[in-house]
N, C-alpha and C. Protein backbone atom coordinates (compact mmCIF):
# COMPACT_ATOMS: atom_id res chain seq x y z
N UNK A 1 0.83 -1.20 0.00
CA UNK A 1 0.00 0.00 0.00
C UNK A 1 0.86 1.26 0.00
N UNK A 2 2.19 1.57 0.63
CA UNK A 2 2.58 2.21 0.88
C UNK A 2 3.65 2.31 -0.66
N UNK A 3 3.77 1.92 -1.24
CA UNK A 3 4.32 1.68 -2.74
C UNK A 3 3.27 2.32 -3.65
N UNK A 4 1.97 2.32 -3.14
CA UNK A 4 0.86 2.45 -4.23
C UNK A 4 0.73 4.22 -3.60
N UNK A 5 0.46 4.53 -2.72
CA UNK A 5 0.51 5.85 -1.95
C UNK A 5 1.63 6.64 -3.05
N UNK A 6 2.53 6.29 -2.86
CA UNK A 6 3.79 7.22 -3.17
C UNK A 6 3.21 7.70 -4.35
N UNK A 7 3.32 6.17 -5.43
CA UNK A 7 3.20 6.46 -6.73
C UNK A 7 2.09 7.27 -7.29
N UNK A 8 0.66 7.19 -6.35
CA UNK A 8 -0.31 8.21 -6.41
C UNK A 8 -0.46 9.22 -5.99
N UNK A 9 0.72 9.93 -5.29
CA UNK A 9 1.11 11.36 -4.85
C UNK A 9 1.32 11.99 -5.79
N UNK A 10 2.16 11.11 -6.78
CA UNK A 10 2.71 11.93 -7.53
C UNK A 10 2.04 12.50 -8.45
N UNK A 11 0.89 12.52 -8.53
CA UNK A 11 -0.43 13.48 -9.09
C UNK A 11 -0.77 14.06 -7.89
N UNK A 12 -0.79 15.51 -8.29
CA UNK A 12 -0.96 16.66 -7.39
C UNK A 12 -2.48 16.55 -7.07
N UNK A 13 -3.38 16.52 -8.20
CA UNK A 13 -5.00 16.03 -7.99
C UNK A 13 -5.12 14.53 -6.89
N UNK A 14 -4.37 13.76 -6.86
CA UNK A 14 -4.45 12.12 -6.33
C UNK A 14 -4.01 12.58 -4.64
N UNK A 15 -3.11 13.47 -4.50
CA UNK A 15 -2.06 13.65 -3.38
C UNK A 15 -3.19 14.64 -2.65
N UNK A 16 -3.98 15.27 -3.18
CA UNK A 16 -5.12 16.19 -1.74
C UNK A 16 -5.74 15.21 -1.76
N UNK A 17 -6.68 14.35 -2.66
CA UNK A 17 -7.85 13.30 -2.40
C UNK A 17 -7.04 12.28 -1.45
N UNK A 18 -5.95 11.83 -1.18
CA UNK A 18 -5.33 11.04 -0.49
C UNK A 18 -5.05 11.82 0.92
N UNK A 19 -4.84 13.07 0.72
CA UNK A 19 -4.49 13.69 2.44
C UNK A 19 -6.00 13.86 3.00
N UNK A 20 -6.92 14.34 2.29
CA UNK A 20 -8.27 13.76 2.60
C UNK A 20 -8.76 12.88 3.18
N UNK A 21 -8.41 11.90 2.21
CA UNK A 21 -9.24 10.21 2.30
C UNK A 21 -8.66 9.33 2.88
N UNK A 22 -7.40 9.78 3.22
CA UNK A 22 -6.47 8.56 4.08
C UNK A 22 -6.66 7.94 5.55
N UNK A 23 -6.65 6.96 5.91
CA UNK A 23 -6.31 5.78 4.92
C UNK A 23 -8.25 5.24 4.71
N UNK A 24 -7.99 4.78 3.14
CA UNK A 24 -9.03 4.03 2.70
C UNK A 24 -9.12 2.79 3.16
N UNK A 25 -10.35 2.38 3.51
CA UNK A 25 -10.62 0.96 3.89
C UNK A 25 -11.75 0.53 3.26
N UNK A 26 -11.34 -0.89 3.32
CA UNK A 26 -12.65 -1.34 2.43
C UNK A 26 -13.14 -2.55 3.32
N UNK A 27 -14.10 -3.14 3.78
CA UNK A 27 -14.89 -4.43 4.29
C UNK A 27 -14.04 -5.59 3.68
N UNK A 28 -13.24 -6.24 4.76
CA UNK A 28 -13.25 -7.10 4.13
C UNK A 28 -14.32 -8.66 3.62
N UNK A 29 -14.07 -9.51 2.83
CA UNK A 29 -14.34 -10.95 2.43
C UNK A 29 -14.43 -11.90 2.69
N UNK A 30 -14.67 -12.49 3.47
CA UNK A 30 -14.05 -14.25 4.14
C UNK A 30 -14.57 -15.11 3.06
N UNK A 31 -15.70 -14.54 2.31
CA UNK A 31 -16.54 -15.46 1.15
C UNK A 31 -16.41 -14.68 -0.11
N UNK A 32 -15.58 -14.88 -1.28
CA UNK A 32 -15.38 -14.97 -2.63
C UNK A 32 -16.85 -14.84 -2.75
N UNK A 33 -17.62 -15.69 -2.68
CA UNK A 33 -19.09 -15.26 -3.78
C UNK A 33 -19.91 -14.56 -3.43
N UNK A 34 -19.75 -14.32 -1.77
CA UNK A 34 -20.89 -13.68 -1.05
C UNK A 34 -20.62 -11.92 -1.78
N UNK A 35 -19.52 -11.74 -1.99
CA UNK A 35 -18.93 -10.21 -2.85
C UNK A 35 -19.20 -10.15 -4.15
N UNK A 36 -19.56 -11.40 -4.69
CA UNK A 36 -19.98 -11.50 -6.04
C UNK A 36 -21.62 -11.10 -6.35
N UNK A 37 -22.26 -12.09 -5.03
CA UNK A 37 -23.52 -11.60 -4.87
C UNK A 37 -23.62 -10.02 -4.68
N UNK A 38 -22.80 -9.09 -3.82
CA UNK A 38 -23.46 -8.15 -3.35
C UNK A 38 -22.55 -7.09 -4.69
N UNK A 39 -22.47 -7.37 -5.68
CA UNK A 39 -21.73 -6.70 -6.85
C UNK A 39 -23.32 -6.64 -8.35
N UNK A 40 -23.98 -8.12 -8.08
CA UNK A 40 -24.75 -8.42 -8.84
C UNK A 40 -25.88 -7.63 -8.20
N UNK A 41 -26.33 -7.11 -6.65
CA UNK A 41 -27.09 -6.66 -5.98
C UNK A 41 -27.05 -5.20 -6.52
N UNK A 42 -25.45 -4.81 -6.75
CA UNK A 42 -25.07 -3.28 -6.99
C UNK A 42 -25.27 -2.81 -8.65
N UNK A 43 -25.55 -3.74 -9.48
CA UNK A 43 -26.01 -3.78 -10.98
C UNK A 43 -27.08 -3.04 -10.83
N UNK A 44 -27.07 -1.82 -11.81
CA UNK A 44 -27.92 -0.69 -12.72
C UNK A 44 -29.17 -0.18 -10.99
N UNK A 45 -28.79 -0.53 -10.06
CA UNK A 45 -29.08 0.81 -8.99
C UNK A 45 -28.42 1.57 -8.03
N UNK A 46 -28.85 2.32 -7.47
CA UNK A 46 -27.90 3.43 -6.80
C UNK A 46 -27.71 3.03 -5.79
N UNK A 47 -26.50 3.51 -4.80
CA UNK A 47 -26.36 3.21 -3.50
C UNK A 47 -27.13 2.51 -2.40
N UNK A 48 -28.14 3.49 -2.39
CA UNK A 48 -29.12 3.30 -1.05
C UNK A 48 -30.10 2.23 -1.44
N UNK A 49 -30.49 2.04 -2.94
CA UNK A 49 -31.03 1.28 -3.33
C UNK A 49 -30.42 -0.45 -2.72
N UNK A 50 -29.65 0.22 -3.32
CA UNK A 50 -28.38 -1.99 -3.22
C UNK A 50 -28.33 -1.97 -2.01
N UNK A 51 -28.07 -1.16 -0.71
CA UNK A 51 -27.91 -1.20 0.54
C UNK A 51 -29.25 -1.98 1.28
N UNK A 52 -30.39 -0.91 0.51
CA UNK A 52 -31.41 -1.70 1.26
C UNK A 52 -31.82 -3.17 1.05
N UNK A 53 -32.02 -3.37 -0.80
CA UNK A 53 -31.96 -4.46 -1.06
C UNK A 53 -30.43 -6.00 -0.17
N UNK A 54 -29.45 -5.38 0.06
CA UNK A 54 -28.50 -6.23 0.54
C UNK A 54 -28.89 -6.60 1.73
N UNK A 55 -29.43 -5.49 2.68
CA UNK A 55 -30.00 -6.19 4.28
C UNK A 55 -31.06 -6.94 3.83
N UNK A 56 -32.17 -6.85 2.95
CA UNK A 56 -33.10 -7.76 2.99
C UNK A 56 -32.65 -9.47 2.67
N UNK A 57 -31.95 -9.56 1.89
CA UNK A 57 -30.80 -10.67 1.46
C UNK A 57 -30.22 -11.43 1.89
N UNK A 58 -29.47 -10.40 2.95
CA UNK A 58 -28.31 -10.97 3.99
C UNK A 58 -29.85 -11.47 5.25
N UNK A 59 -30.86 -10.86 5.21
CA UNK A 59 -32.07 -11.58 6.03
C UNK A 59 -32.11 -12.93 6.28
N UNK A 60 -32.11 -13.23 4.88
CA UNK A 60 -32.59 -14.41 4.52
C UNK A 60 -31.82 -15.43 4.83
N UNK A 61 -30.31 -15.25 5.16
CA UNK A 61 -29.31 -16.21 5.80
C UNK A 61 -29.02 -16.42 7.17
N UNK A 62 -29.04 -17.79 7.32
CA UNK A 62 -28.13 -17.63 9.27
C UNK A 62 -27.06 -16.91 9.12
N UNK A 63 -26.14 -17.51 7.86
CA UNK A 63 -24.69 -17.55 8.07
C UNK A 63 -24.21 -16.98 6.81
N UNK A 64 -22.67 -17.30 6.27
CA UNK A 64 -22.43 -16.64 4.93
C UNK A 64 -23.15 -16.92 3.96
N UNK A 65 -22.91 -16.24 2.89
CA UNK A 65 -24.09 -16.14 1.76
C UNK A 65 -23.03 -17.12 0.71
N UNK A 66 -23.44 -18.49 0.76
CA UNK A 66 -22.61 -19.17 -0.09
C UNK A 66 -23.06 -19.68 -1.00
N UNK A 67 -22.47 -20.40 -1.98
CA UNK A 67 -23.40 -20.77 -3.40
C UNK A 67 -24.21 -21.87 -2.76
N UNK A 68 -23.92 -22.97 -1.70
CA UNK A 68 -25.08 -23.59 -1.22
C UNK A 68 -26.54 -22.88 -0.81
N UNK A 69 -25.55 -22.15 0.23
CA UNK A 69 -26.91 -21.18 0.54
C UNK A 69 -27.80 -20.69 -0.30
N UNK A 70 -27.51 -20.44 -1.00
CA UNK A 70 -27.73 -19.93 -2.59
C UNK A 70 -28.99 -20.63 -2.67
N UNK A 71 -28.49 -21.62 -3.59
CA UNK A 71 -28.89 -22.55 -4.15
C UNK A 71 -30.18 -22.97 -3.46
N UNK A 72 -30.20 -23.22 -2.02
CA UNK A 72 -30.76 -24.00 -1.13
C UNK A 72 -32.32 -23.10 -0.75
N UNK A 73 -32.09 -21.69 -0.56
CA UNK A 73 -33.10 -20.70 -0.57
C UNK A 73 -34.00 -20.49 -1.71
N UNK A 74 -35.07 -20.37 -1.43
CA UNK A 74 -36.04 -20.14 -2.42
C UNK A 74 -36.07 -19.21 -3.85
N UNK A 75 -36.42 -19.32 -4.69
CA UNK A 75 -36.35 -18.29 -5.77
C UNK A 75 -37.09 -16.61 -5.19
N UNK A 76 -38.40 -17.79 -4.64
CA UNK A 76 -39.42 -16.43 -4.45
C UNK A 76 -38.70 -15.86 -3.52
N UNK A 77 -38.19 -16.49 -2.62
CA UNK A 77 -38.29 -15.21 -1.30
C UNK A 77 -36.78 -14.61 -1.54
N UNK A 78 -35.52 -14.83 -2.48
CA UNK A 78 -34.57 -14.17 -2.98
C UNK A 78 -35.06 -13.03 -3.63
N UNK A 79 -36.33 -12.93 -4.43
CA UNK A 79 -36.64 -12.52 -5.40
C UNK A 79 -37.63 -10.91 -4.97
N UNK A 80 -38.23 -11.57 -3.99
CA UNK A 80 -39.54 -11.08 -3.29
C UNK A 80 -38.04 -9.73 -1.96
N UNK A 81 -36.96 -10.27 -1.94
CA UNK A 81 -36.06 -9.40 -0.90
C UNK A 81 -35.71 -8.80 -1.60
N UNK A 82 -36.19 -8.06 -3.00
CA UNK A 82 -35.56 -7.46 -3.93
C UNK A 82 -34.58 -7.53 -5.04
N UNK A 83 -34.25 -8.69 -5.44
CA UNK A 83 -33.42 -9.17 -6.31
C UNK A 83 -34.21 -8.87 -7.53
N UNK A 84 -35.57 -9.53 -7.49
CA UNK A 84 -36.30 -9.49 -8.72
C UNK A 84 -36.20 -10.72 -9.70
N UNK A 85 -36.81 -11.26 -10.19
CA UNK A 85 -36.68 -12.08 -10.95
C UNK A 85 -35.35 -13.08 -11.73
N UNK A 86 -35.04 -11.86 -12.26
CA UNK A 86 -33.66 -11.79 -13.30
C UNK A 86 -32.18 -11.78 -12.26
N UNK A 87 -32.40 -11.13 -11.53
CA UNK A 87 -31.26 -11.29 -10.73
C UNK A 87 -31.18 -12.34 -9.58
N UNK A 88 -31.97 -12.94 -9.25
CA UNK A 88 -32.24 -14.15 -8.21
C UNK A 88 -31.77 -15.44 -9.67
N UNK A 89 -32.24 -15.34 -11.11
CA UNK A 89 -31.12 -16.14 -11.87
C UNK A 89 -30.03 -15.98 -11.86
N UNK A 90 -29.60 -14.78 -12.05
CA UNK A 90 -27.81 -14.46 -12.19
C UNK A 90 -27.46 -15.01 -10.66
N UNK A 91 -27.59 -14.99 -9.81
CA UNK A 91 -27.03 -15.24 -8.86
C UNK A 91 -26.78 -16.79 -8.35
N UNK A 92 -28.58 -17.27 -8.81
CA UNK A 92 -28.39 -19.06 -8.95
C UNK A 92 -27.35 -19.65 -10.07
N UNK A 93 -27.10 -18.94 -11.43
CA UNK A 93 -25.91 -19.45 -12.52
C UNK A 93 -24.65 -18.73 -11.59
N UNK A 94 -24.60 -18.11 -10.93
CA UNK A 94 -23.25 -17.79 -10.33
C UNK A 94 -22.91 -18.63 -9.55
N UNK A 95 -24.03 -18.87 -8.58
CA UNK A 95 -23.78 -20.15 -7.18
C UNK A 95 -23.45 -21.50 -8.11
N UNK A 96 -24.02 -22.07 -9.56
CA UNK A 96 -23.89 -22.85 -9.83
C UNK A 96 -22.28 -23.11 -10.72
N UNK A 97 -21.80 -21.48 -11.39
CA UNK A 97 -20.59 -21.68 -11.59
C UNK A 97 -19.45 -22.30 -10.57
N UNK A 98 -20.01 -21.59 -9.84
CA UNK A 98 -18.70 -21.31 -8.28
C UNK A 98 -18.65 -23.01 -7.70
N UNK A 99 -19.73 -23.71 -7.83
CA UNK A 99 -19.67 -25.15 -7.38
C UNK A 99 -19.23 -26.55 -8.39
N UNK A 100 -19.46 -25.48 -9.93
CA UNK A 100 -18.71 -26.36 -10.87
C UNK A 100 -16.92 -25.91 -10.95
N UNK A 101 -16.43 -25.36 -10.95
CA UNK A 101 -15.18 -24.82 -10.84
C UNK A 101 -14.63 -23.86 -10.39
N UNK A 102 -13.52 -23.67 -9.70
CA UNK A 102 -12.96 -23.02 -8.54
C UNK A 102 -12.83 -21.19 -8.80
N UNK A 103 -14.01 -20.43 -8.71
CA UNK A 103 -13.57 -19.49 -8.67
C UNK A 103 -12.98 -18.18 -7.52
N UNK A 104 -12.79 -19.03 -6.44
CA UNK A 104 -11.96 -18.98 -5.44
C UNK A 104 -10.57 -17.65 -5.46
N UNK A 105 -10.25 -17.26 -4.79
CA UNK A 105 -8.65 -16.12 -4.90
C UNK A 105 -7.81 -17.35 -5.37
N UNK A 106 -8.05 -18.62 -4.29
CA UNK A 106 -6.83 -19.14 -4.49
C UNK A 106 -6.63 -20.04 -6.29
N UNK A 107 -8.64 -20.31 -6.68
CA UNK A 107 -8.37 -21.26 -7.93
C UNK A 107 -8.12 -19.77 -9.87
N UNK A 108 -8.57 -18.76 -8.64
CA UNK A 108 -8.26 -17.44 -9.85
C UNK A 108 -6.51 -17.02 -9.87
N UNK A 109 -5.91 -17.22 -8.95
CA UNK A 109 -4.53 -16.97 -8.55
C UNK A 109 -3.47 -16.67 -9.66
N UNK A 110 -3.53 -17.54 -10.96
CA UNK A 110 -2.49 -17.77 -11.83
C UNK A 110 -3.41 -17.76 -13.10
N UNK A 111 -4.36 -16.94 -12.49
CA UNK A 111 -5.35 -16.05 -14.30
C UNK A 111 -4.77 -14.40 -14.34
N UNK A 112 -4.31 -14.17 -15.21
CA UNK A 112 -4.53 -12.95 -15.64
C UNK A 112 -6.11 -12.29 -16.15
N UNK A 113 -6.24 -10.91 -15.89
CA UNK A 113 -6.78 -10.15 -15.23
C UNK A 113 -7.86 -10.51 -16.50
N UNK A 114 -7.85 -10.06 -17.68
CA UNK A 114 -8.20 -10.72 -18.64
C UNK A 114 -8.95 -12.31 -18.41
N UNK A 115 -8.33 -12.88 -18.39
CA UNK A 115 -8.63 -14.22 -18.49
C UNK A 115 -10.08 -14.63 -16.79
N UNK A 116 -9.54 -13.88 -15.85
CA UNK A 116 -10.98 -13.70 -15.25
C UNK A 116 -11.94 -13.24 -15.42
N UNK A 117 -11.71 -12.08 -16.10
CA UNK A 117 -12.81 -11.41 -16.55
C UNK A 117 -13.45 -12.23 -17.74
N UNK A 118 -13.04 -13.02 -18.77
CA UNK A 118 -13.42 -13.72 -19.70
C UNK A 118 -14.49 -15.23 -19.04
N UNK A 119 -13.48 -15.34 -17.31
CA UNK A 119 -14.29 -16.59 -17.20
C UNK A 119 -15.85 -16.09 -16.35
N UNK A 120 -15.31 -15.23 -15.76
CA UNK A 120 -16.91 -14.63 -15.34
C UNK A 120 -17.86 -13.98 -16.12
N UNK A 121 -17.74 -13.58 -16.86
CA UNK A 121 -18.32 -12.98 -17.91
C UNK A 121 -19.48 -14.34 -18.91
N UNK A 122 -18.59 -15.23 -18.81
CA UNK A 122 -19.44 -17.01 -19.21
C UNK A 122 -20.56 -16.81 -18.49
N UNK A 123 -20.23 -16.99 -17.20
CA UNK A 123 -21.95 -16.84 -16.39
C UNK A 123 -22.90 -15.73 -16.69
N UNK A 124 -24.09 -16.68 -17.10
CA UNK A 124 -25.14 -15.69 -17.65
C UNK A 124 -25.45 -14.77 -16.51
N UNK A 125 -25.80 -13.26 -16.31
CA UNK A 125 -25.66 -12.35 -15.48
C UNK A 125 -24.67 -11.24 -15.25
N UNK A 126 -23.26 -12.19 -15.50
CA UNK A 126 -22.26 -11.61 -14.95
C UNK A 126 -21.83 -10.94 -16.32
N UNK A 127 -21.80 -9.59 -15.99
CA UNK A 127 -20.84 -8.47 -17.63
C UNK A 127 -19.99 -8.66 -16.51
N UNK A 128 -19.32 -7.50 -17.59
CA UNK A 128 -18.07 -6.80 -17.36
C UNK A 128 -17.48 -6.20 -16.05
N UNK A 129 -18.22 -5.19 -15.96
CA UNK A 129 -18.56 -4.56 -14.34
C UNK A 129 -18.34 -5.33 -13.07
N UNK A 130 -19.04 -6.29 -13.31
CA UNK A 130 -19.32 -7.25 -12.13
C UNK A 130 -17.91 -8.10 -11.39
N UNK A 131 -17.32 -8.22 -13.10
CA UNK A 131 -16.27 -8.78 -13.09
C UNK A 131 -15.12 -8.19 -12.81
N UNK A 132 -14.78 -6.83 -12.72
CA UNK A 132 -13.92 -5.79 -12.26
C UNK A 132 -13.80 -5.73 -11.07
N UNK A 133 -15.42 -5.47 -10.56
CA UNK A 133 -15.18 -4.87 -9.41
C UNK A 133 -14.77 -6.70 -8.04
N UNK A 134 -14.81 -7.71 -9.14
CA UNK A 134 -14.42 -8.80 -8.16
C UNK A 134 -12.68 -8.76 -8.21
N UNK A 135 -11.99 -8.47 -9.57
CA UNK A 135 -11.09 -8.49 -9.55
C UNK A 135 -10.31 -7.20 -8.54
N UNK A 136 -10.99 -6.40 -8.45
CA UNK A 136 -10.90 -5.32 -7.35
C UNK A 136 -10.57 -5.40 -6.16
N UNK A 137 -11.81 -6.01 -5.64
CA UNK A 137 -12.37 -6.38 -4.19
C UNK A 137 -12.05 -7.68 -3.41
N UNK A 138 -12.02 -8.51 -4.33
CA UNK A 138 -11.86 -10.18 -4.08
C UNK A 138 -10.99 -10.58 -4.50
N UNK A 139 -10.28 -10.25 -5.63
CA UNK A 139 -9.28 -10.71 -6.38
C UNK A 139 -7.93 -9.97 -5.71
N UNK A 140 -8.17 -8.34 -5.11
CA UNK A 140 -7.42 -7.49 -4.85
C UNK A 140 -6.43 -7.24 -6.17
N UNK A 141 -6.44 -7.17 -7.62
CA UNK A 141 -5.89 -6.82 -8.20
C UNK A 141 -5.16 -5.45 -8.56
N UNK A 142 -4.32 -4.85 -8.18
CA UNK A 142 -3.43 -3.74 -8.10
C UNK A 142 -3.91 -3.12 -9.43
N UNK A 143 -4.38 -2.98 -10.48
CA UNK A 143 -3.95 -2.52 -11.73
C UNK A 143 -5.47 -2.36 -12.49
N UNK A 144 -6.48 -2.34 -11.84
CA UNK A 144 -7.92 -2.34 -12.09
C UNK A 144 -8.58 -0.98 -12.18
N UNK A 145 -8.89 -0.29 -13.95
CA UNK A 145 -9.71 0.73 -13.83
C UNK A 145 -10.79 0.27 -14.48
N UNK A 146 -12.07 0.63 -13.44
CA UNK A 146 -13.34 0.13 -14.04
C UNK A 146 -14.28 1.77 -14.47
N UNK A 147 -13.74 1.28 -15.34
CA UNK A 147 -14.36 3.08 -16.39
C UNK A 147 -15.99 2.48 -16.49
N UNK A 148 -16.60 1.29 -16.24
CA UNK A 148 -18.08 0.96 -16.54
C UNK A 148 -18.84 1.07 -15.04
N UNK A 149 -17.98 1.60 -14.55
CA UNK A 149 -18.43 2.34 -13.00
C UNK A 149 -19.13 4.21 -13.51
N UNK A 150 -20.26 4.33 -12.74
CA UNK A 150 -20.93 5.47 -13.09
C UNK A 150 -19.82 6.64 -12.58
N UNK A 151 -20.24 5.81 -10.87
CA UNK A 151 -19.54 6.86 -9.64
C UNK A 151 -17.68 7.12 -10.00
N UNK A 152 -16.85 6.25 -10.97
CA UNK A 152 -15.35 6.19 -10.96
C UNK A 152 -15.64 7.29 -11.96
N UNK A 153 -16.36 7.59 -13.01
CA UNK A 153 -16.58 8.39 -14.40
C UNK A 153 -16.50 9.61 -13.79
N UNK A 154 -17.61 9.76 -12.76
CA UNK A 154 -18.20 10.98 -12.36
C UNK A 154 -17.00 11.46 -11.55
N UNK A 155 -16.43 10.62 -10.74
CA UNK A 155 -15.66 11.33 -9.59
C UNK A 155 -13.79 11.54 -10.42
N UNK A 156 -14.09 11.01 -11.33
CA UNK A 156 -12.63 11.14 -12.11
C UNK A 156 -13.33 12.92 -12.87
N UNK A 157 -14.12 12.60 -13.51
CA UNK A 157 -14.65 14.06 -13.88
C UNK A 157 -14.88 15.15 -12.97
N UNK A 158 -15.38 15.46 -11.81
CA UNK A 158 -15.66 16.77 -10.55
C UNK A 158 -13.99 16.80 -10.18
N UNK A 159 -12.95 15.19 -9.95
CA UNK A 159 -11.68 15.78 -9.59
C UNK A 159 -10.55 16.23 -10.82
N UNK A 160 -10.80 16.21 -11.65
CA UNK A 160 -9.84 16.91 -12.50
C UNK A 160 -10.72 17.68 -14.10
N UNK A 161 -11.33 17.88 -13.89
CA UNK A 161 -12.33 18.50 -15.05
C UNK A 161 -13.87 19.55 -14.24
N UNK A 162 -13.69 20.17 -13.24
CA UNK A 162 -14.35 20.76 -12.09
C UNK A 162 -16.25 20.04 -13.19
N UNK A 163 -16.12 18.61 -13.17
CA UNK A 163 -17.82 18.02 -13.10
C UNK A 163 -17.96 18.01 -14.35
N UNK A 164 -16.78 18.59 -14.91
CA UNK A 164 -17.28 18.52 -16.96
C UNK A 164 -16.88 17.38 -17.46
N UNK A 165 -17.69 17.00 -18.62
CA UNK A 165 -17.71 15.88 -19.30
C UNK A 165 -16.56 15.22 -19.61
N UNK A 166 -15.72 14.04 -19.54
CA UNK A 166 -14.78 13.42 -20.12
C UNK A 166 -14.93 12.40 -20.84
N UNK A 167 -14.31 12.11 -21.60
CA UNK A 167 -14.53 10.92 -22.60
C UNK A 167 -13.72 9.68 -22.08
N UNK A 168 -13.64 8.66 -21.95
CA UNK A 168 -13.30 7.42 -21.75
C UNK A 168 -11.98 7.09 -21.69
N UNK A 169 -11.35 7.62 -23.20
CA UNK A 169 -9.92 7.60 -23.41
C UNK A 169 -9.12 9.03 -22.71
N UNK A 170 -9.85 10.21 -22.39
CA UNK A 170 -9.26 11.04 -21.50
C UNK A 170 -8.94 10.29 -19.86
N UNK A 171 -9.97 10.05 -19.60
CA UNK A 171 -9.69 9.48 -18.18
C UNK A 171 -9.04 8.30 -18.04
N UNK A 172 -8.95 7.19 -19.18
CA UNK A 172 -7.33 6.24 -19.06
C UNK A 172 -5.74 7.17 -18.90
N UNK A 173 -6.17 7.88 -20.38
CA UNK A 173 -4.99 8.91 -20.31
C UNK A 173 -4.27 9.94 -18.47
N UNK A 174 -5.46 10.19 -17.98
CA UNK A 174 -5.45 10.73 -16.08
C UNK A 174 -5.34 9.76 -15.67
N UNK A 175 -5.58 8.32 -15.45
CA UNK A 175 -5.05 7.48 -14.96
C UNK A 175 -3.65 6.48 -15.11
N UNK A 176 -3.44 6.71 -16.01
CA UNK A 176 -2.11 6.22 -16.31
C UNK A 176 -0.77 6.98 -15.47
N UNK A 177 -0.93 8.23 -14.75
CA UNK A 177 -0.13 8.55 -13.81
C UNK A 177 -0.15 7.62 -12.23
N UNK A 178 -1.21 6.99 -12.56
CA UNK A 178 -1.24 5.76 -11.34
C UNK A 178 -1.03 4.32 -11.13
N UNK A 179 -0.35 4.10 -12.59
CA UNK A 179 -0.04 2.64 -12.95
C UNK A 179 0.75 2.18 -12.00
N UNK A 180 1.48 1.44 -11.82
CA UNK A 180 0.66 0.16 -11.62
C UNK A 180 -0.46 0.11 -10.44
N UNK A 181 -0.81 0.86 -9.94
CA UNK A 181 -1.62 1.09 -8.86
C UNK A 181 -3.47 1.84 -9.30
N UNK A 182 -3.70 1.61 -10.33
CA UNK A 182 -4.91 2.18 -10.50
C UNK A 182 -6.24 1.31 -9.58
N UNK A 183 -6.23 0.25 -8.96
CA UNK A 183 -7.13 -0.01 -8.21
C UNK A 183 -6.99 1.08 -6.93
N UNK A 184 -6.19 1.08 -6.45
CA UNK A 184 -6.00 2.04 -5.50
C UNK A 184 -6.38 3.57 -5.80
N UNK A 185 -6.08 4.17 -6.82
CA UNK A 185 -6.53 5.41 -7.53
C UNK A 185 -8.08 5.14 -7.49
N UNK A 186 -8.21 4.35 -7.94
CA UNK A 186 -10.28 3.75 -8.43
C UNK A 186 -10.88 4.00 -6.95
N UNK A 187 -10.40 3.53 -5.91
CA UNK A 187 -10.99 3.77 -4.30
C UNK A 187 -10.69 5.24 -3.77
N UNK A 188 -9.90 5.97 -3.95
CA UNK A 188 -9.78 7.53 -3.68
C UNK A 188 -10.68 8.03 -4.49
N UNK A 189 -10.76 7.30 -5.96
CA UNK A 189 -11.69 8.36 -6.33
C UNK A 189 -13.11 8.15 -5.62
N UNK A 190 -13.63 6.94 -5.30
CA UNK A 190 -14.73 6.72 -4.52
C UNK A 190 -14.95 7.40 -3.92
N UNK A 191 -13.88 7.51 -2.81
CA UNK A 191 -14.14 8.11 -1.20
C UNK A 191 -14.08 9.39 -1.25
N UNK A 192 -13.48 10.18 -2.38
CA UNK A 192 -13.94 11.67 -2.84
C UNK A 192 -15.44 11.57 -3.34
N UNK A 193 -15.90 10.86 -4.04
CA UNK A 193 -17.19 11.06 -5.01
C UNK A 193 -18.30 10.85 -3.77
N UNK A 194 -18.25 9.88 -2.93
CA UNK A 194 -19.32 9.34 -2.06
C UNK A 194 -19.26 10.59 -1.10
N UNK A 195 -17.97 10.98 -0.71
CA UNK A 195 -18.20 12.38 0.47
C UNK A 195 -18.99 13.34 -0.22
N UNK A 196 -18.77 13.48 -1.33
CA UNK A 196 -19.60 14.88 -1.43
C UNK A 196 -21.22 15.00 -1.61
């Protein structure tokens, strides 16, 4: 972390959001899928939305939210806690990937970043997005910009463009002063965008 700090000082924009935001923390994981679930929970609604929907969810369990568990719980009452239809599937083809082959830290370990994203992306449900923000969060991958994030767009735009529009390939171009560390850049910009 302290390797990734430096190198993101060295943007004068990165180095106040960091004397700010320091130190960032994030929840950790003990369960690989239970983060997968609450990523598929965070698909096309807003914050408070996925929050509420996630306590109703996490209701429904004694214990971790595992692909058994999964599996084992009802459609309706996954569905009926706000998942909705379509997403109480994505989540049963996810529980059912995760029990056919190891998508585990330790069975993803010796995939490039690419090549996870290619195998999650197989499961019906799971884009792109979904698959970032595991390689992010779960995977802990150092080198992760998820430009198909609303809030990374917006908060890369208010911190170096005062809220004006950027295009896609501008904001790789602002992030490339944070290589190899752009997951770390991706969470400052959070914790700037969510404060305000």
């Amino acid at each position: 972390m302290d390797d990734a700090l430096s190198r993101l000082r060295e943007d004068p924009v990165m180095a106040a959001v960091i004397e700010e935001h320091d130190p960032y923390t994030e929840p950790e994981w003990d369960e690989e899928f239970e983060r997968l679930v609450v990523s598929v929970i965070n698909q096309s609604i807003s914050t408070a939305a996925a929050n509420a929907v996630k306590e109703r969810v996490y209701a429904l369990f004694d214990g971790p939210i595992t692909p058994e568990a999964v599996l084992d719980a009802a459609d309706a009452d996954l569905a009926a806690a706000g998942l909705g239809e379509q997403k109480t599937r994505y989540v049963n083809n996810a529980a059912e990937a995760f029990l056919e082959r190891d998508l585990t830290r330790e069975g993803l370990a010796d995939h490039t970043d690419a090549e996870v994203i290619e195998d999650l992306t197989a499961i019906h449900g799971i884009g792109e997005w979904t698959a970032r923000m595991y390689l992010l969060f779960v995977l802990e991958r150092e080198d992760v910009l998820p430009l198909g994030d609303l809030a990374v767009r917006r908060g890369i735009e208010e911190l170096y463009n005062d809220g004006g529009e950027l295009s896609r390939s501008e904001m790789r171009e602002i992030a490339e002063a944070w290589r190899p560390y752009r997951s770390t850049g991706t969470k400052y910009v959070w914790a700037a965008y969510e404060a305000d």
